[in-house]
Each structure stands twice: as structure tokens, then as C-alpha cells.
C-alpha atoms as a PDB file:
ATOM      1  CA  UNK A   1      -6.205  71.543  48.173  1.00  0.00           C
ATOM      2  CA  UNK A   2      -3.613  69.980  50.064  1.00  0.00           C
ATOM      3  CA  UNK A   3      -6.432  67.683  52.239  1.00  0.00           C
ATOM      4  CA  UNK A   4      -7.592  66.727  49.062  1.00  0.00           C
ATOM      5  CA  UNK A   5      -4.148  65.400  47.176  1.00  0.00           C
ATOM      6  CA  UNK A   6      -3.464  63.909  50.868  1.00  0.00           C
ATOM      7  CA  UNK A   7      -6.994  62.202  50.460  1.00  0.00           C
ATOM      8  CA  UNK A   8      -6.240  61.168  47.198  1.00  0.00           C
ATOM      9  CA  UNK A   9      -2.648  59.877  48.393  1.00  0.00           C
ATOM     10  CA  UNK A  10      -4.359  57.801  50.989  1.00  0.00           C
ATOM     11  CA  UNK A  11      -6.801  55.822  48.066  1.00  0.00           C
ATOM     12  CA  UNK A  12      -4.121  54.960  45.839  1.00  0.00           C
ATOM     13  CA  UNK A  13      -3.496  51.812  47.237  1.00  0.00           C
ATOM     14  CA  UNK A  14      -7.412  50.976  47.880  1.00  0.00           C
ATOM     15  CA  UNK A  15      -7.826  52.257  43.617  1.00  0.00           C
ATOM     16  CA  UNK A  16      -4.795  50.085  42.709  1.00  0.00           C
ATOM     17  CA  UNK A  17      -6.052  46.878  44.702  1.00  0.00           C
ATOM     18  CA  UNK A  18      -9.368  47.493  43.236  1.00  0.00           C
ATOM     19  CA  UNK A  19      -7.384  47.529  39.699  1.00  0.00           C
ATOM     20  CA  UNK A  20      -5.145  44.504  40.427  1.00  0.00           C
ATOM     21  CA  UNK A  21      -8.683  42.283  41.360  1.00  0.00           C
ATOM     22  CA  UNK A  22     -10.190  43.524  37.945  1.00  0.00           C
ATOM     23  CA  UNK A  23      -7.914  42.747  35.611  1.00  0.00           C
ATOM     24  CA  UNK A  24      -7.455  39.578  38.152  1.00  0.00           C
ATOM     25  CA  UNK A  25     -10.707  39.247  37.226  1.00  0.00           C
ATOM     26  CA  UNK A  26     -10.299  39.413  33.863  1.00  0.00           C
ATOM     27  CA  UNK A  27      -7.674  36.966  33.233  1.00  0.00           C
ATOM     28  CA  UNK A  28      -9.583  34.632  34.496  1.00  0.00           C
ATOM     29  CA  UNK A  29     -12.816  34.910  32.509  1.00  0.00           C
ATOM     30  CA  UNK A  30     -10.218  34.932  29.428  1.00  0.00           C
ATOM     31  CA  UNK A  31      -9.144  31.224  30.743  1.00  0.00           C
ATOM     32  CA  UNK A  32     -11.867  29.147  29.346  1.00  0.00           C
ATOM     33  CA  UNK A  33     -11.500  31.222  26.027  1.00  0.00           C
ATOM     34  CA  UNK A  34      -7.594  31.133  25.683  1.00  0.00           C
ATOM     35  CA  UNK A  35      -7.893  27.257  26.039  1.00  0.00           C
ATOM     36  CA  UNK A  36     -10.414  27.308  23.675  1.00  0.00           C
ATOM     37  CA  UNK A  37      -8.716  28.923  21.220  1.00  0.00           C
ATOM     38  CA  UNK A  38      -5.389  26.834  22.248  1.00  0.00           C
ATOM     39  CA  UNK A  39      -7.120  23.399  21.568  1.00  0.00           C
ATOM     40  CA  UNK A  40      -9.065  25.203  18.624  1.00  0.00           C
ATOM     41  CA  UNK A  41      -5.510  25.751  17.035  1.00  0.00           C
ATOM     42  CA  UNK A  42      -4.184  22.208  18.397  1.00  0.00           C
ATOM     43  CA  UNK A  43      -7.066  20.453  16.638  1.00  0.00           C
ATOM     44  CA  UNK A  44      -6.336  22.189  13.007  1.00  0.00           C
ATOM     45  CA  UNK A  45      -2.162  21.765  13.487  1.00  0.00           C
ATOM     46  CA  UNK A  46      -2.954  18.004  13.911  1.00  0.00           C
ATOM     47  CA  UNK A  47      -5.707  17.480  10.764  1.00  0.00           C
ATOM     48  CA  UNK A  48      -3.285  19.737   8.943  1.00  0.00           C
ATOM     49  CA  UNK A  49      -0.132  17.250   9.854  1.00  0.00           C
ATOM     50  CA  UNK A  50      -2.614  13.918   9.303  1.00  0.00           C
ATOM     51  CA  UNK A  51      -2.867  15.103   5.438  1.00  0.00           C
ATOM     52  CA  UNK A  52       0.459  15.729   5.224  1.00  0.00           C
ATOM     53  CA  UNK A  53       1.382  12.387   6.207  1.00  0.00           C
ATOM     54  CA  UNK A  54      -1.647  10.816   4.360  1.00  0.00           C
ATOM     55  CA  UNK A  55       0.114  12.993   1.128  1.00  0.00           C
ATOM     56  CA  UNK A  56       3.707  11.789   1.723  1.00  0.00           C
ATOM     57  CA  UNK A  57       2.335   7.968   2.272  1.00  0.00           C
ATOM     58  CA  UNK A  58       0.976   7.888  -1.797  1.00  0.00           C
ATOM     59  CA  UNK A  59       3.969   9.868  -3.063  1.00  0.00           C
ATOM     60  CA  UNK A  60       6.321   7.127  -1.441  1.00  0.00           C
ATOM     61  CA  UNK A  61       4.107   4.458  -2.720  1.00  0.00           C
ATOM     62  CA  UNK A  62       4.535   6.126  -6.321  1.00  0.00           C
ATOM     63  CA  UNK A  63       8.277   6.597  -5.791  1.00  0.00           C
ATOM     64  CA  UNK A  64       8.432   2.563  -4.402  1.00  0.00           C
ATOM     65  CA  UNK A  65       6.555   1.214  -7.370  1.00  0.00           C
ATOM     66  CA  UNK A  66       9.046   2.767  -9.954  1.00  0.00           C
ATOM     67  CA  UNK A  67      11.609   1.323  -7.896  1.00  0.00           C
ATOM     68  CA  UNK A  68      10.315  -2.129  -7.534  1.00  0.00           C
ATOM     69  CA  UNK A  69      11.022  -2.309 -11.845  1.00  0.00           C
ATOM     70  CA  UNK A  70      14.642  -1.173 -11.122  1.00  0.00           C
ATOM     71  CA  UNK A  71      15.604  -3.741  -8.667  1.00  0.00           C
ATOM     72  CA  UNK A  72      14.337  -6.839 -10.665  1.00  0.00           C
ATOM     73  CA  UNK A  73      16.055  -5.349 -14.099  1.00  0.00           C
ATOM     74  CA  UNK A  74      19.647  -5.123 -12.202  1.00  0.00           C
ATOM     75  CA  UNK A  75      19.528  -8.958 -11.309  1.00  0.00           C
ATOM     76  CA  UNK A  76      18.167 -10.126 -15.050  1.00  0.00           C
ATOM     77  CA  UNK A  77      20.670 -11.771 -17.073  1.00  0.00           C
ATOM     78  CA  UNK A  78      22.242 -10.598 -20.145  1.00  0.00           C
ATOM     79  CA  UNK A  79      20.111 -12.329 -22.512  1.00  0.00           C
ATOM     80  CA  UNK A  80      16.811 -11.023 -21.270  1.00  0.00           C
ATOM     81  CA  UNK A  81      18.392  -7.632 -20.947  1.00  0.00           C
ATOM     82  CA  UNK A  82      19.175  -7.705 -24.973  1.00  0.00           C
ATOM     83  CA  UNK A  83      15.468  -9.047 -25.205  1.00  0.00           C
ATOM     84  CA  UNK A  84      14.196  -6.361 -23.031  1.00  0.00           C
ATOM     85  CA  UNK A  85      16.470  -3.459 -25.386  1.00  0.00           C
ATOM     86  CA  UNK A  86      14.509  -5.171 -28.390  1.00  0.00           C
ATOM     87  CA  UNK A  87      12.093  -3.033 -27.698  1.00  0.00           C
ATOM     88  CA  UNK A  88      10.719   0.121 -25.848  1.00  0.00           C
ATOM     89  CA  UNK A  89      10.550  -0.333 -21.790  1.00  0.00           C
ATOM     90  CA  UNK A  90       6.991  -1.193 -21.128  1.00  0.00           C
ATOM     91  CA  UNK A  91       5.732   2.327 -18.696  1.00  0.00           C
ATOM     92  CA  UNK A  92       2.896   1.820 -16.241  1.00  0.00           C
ATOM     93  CA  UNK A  93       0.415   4.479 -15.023  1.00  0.00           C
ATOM     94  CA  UNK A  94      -0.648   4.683 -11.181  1.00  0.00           C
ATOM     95  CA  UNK A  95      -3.466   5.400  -9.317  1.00  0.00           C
ATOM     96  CA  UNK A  96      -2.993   5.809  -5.155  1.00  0.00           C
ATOM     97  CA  UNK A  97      -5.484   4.374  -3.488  1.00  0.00           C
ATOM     98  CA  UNK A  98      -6.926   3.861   0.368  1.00  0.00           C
ATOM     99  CA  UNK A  99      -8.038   0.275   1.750  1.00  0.00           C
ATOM    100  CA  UNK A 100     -11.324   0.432   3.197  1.00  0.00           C
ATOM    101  CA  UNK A 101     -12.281  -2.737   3.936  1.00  0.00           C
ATOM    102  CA  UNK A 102     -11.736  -6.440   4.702  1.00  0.00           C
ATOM    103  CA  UNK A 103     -14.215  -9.099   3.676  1.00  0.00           C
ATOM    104  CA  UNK A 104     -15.600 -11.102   6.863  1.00  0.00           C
ATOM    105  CA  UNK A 105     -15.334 -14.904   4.926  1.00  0.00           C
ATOM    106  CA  UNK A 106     -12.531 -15.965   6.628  1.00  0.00           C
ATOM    107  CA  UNK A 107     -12.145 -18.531   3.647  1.00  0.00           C
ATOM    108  CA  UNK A 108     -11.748 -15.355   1.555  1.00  0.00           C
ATOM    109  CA  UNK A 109      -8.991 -13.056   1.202  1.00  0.00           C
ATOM    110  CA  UNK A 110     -10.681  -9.292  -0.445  1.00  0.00           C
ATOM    111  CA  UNK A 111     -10.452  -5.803   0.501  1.00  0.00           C
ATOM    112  CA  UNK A 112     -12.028  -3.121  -0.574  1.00  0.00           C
ATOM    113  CA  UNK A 113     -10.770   0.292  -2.288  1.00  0.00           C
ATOM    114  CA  UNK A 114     -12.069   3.689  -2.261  1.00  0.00           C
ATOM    115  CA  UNK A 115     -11.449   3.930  -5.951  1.00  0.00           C
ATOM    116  CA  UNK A 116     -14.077   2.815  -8.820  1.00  0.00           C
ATOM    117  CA  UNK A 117     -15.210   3.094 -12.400  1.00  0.00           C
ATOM    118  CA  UNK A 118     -15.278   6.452 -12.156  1.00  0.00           C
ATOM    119  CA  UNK A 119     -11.582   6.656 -11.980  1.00  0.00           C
ATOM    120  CA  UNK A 120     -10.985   4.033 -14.788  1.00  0.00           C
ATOM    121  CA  UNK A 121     -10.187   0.698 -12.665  1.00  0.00           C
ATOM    122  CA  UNK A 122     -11.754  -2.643 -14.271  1.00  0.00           C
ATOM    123  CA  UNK A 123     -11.546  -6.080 -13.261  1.00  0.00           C
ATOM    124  CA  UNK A 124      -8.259  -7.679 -13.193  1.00  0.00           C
ATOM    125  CA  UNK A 125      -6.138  -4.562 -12.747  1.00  0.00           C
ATOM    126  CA  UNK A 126      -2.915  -4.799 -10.013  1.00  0.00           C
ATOM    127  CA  UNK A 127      -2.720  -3.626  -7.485  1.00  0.00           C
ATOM    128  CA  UNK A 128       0.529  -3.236  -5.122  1.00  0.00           C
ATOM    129  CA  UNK A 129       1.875  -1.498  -2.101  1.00  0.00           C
ATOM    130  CA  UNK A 130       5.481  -0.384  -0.883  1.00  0.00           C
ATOM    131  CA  UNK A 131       6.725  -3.792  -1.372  1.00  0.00           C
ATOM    132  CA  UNK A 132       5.414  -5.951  -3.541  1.00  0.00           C
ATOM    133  CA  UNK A 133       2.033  -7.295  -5.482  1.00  0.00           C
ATOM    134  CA  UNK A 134      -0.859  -7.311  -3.406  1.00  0.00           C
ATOM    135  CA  UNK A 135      -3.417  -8.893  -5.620  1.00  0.00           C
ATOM    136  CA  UNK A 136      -5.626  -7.768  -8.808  1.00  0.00           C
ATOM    137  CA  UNK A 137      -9.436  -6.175  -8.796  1.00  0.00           C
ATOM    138  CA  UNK A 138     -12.379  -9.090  -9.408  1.00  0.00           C
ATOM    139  CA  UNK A 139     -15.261  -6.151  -9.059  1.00  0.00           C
ATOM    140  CA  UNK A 140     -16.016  -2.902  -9.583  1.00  0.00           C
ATOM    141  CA  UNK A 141     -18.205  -0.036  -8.410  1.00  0.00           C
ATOM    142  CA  UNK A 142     -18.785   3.497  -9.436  1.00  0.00           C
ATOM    143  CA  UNK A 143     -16.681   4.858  -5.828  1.00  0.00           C
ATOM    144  CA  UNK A 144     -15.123   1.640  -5.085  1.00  0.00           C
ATOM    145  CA  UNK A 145     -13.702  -1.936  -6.137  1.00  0.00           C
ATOM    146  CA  UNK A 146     -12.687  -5.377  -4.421  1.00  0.00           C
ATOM    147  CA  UNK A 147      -9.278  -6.791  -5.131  1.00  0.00           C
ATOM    148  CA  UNK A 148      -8.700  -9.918  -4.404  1.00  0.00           C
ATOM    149  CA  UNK A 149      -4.856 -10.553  -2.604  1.00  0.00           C
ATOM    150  CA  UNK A 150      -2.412 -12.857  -3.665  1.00  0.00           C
ATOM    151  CA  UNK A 151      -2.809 -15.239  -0.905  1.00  0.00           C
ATOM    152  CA  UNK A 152      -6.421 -15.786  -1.661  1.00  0.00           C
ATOM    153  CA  UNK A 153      -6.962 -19.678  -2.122  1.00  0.00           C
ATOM    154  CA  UNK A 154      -8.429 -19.266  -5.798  1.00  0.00           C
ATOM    155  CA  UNK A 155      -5.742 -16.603  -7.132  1.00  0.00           C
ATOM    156  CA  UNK A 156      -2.769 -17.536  -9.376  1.00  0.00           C
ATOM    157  CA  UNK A 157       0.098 -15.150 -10.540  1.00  0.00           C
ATOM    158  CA  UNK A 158       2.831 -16.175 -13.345  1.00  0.00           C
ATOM    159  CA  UNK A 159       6.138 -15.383 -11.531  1.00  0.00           C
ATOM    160  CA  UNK A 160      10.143 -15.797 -12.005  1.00  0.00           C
ATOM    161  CA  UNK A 161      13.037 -16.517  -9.956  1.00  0.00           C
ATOM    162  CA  UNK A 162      15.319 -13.531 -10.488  1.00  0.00           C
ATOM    163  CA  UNK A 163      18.452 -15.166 -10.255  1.00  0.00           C
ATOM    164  CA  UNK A 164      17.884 -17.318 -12.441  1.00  0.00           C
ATOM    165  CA  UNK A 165      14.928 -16.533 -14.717  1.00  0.00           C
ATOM    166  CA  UNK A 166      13.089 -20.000 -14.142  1.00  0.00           C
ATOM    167  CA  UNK A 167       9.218 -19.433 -14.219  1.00  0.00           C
ATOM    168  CA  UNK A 168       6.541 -20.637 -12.124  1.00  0.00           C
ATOM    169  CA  UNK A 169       3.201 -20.086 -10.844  1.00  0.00           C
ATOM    170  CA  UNK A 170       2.667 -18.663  -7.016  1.00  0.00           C
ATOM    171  CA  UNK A 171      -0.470 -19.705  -6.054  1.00  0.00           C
ATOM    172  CA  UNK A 172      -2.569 -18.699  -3.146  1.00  0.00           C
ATOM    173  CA  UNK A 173      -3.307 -20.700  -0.291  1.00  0.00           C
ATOM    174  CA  UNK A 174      -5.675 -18.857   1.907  1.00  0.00           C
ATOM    175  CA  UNK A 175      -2.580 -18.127   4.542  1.00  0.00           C
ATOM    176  CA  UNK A 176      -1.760 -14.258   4.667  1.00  0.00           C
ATOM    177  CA  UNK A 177       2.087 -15.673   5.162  1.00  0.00           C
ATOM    178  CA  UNK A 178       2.235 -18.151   2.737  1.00  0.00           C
ATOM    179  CA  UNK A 179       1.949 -18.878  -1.431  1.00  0.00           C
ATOM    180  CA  UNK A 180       2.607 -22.660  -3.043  1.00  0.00           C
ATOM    181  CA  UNK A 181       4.852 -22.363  -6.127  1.00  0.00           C
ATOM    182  CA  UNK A 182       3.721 -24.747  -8.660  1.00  0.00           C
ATOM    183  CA  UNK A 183       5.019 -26.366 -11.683  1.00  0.00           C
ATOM    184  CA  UNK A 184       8.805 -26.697 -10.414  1.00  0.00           C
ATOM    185  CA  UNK A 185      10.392 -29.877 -10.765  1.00  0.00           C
ATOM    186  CA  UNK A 186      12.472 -31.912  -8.389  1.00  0.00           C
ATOM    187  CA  UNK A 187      15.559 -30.679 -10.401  1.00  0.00           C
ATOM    188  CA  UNK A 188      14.429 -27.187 -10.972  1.00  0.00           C
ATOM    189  CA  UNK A 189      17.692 -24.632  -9.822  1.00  0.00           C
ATOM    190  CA  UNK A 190      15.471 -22.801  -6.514  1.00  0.00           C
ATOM    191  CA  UNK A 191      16.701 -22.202  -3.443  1.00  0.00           C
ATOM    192  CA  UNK A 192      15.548 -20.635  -0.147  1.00  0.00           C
ATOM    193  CA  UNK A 193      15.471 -16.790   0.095  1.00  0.00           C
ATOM    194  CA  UNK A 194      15.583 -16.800  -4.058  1.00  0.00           C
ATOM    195  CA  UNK A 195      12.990 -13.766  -4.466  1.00  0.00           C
ATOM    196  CA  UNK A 196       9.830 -13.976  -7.151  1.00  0.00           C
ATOM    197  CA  UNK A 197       9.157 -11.300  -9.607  1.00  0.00           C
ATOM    198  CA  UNK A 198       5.925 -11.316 -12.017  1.00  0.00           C
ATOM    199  CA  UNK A 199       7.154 -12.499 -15.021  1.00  0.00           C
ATOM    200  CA  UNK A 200       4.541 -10.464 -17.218  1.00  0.00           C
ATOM    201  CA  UNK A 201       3.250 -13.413 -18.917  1.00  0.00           C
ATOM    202  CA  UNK A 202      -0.426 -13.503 -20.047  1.00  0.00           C
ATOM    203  CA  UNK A 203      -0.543  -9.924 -20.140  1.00  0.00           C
ATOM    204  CA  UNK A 204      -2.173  -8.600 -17.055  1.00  0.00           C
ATOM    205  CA  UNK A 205       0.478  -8.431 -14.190  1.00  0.00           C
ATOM    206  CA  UNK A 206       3.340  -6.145 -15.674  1.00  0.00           C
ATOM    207  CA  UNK A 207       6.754  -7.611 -15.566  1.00  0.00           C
ATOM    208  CA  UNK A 208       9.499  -7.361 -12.855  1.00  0.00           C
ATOM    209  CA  UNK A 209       7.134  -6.846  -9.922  1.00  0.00           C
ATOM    210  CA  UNK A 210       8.231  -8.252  -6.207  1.00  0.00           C
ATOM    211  CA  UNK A 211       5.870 -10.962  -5.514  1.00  0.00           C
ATOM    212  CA  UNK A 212       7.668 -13.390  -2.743  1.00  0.00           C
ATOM    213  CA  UNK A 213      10.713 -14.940  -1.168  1.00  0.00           C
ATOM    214  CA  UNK A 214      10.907 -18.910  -1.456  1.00  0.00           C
ATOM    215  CA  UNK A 215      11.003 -20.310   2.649  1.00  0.00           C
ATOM    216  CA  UNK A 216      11.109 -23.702   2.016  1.00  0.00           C
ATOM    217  CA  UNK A 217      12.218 -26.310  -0.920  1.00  0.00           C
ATOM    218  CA  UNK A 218      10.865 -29.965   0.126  1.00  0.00           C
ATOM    219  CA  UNK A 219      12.203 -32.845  -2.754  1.00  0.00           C
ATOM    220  CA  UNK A 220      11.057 -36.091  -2.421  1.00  0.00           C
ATOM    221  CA  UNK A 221      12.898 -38.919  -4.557  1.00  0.00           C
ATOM    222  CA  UNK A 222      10.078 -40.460  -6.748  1.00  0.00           C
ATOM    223  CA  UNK A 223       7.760 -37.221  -6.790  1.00  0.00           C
ATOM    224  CA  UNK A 224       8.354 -35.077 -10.475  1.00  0.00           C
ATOM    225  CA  UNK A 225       7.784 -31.833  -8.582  1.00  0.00           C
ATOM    226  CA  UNK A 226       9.749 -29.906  -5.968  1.00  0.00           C
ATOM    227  CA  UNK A 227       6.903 -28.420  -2.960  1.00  0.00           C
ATOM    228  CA  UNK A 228       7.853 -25.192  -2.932  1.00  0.00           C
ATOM    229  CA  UNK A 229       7.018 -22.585  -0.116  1.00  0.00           C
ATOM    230  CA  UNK A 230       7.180 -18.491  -0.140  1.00  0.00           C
ATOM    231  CA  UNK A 231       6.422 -15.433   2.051  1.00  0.00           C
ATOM    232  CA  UNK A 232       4.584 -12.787   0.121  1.00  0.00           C
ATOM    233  CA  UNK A 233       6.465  -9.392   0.217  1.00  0.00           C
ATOM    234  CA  UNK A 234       3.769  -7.075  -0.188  1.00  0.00           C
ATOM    235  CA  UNK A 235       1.985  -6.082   3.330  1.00  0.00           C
ATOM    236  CA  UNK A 236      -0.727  -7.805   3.391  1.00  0.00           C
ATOM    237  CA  UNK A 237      -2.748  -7.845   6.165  1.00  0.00           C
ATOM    238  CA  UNK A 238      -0.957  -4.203   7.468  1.00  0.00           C
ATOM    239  CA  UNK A 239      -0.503  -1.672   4.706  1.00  0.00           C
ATOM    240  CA  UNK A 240      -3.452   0.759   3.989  1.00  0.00           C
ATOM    241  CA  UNK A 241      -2.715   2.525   1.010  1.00  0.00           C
ATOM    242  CA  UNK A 242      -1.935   0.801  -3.053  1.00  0.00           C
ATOM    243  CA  UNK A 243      -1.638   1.919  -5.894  1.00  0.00           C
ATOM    244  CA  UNK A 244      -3.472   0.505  -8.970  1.00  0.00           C
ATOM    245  CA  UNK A 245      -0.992  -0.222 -11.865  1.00  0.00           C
ATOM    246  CA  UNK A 246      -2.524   0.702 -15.675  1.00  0.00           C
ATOM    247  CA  UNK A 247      -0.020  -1.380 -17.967  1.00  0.00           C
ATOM    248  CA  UNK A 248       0.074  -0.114 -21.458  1.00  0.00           C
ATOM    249  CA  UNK A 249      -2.018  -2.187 -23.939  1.00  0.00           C
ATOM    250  CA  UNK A 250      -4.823  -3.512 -20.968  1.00  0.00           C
ATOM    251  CA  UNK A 251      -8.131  -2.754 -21.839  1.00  0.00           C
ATOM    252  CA  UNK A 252     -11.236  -3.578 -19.313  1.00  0.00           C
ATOM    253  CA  UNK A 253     -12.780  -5.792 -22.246  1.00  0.00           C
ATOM    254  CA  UNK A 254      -9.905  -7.757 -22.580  1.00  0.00           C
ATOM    255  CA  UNK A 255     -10.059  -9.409 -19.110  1.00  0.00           C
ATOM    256  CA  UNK A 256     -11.950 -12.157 -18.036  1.00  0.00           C
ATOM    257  CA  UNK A 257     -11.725 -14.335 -14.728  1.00  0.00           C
ATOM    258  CA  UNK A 258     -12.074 -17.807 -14.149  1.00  0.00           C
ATOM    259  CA  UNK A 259     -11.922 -19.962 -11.590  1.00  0.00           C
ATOM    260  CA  UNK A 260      -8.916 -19.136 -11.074  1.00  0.00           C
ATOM    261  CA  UNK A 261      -7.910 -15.201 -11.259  1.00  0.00           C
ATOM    262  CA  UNK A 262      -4.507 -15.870 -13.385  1.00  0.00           C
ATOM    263  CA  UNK A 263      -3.078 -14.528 -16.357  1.00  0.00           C
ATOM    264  CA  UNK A 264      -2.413 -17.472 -18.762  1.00  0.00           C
END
């Protein structure tokens, strides 16, 4: 008995080597798994955190567009404020939306939407971002629609100065940077950095909207009208997400586009 436990005695260490090589063994073939698994889990934590951030982006946009109202109404004078109390405060559905494309005509300036008919939009809707107007929808598809941006050469929007109320109309000029701001005369109270607001007449764009800052005010003695320069606000060759505006009272029948897309 005793040879035996002193036998026994003597394997230990030969059993426990044999052990520690095993389960050396088996950590090892567990490697490839447990990186599997790690990358597995690394792969769903980062699609989880792109929706998230996808989800936050629209409710910002929806939280920026109700702001964009507020900022023009503070600046409005107190005549158009007693107007504006005349009657109820004109309330605008939204739709969030994803760019999805960019026309190749460099003479053009449309994107694309991943929203159609089947969600209600119709040609001449608005469409903004974050900061300001981004253009209106000239044609629609079941899944999708192209809206053609402010800047585009052949696009017209009725605007105001805030500080002062004086209307105009920004027109686009095929430059991402840059809208011409018509109808202005030499004597016409504008000034550089005065900001432009849709006015809301004609109907389609709702009022109070960012539209532009004015960069540049050129007079020249014998000319009736000022040449008048702005910056668009809205993002327009970055942002990636809009939303669609539904003002109250526009119907899809009632719009039609000429040659140039303006609201009278």
C-alpha cells in the first residue's frame, strides 16, 4: 500500500503537467471562438449605436425646424406681430427624410429622397434641414422624389429681410454658395449680414423660414436696382437628412411649376 501512494506521489507532478497542457490546450482552441464572439458583439454594439445616431439626427431636425419659426417671429415688428395675432399661427407637419442622391448635370442642382407618393409628398413641397430652406420637390415617385435646391439656376423663393420686413425674391444661380436677390432698389434699407426669411407669399413656402444672409450690396448711381448677394444657410452640399414641411391648406393639385419653380 505504501509503494503504491509513494507511486502515486511520484505522478502527481507528471498528471498535473499533463492537466496544465490540456486545459493549455484548450484555451487556445477557445481563441479563434472568443474573438469571434468578441467582434460578433463589436459588430451589433456599433449597428446598434449607428441607429441611434441616425434616430437622434431626425429628432434634432424636427426640434430645429420648430425653432427656425421662433427665431424669425422674435425679430418681426409690431405691426406684423398684430397681423400675425389676427389670426391662428399657421402649424406645419414634418416628414424626416434621407438624401440619396445627387444629380450628375453639373448645370443642375437636384437630389434625391428616399421618400415618395406613398408617404404623401407632391411636387412643390419644402423641404429644409437644420438650418435653413433647402429647396422644394419638382418630381415624384412611389419610394422616392427629386427636390430641386435653392441654388438651382431656374428656382425662385419669395423672401424678407427680418429686420426690416422688406421683400424680395432670392433667386438661384447655379453656385452652391451663392443666391441673387432681385427686385431691390438702389434705395432699398439692406445691408450685409441682414438674414432672409420666406416670406410665405404665394402659398407654398410657409412663412418665417431661414433662407440666407445678404454678403454683398453693390449700388451703382444711374442703375434702379441694388445687386444684391447672399449665402444660403441651409447645408447644401453637406447635410444628409430633411425634413419635408406639409403647410396647412397645400394640396398636390394646387401646385404647378413653371419655368421657374416660385411661388407667385
Amino acid at each position: 500500500m505504501w509503494v503504491a501512494d509513494r507511486q502515486t506521489d511520484l505522478l502527481d507532478p507528471v498528471r498535473r503537467a499533463g492537466l496544465d497542457a490540456t486545459d493549455f490546450i484548450f484555451d487556445v482552441a477557445a481563441v479563434p471562438r472568443n474573438i469571434w464572439q468578441a467582434l460578433s458583439e463589436a459588430s451589433r454594439s456599433e449597428d446598434a449605436l449607428y441607429n441611434r445616431v441616425d434616430q437622434l439626427e431626425r429628432e434634432n431636425l424636427v426640434l430645429q425646424a420648430k425653432l427656425q419659426q421662433m427665431v424669425a417671429l422674435r425679430a418681426e415688428n409690431s405691426r406684423l406681430r398684430a397681423l400675425m395675432n389676427a389670426g391662428p399661427r399657421e402649424r406645419n407637419d414634418v416628414l424626416a427624410t434621407e438624401i440619396i442622391g445627387v444629380s450628375p448635370n453639373p448645370n443642375r442642382q437636384i437630389i434625391a429622397i428616399d421618400h415618395g407618393s406613398n408617404e404623401r409628398v407632391y411636387p412643390g413641397q419644402p423641404l429644409i434641414d437644420s438650418d435653413g430652406l433647402l429647396g422644394q420637390v419638382i418630381e415624384v415617385a412611389s419610394d422616392t422624389a427629386q427636390v430641386m435646391l435653392i441654388s438651382d439656376a431656374s428656382h425662385s423663393v419669395p423672401v424678407q429681410i427680418i429686420r426690416n420686413s422688406v421683400r424680395a425674391i432670392a433667386e438661384g444661380t447655379g453656385d452652391l454658395n451663392r443666391l441673387r436677390i432681385e427686385y431691390l432698389s438702389t434705395t432699398t434699407d439692406v445691408e450685409v449680414g441682414d438674414q432672409l426669411v420666406t416670406s410665405g407669399l404665394g402659398g407654398r413656402f410657409p412663412m418665417g423660414y431661414p433662407v440666407a444672409k445678404v454678403v454683398a450690396v453693390e449700388r451703382t448711381d444711374g442703375d434702379r436696382f441694388a445687386t444684391v448677394w447672399a449665402e444660403p444657410l441651409a447645408q447644401l452640399s453637406r447635410t444628409r437628412h430633411g425634413l419635408l414641411l406639409f403647410p396647412e391648406g397645400a394640396l398636390a393639385s394646387d401646385i404647378t411649376l413653371g419655368s421657374r419653380a416660385i411661388a407667385p
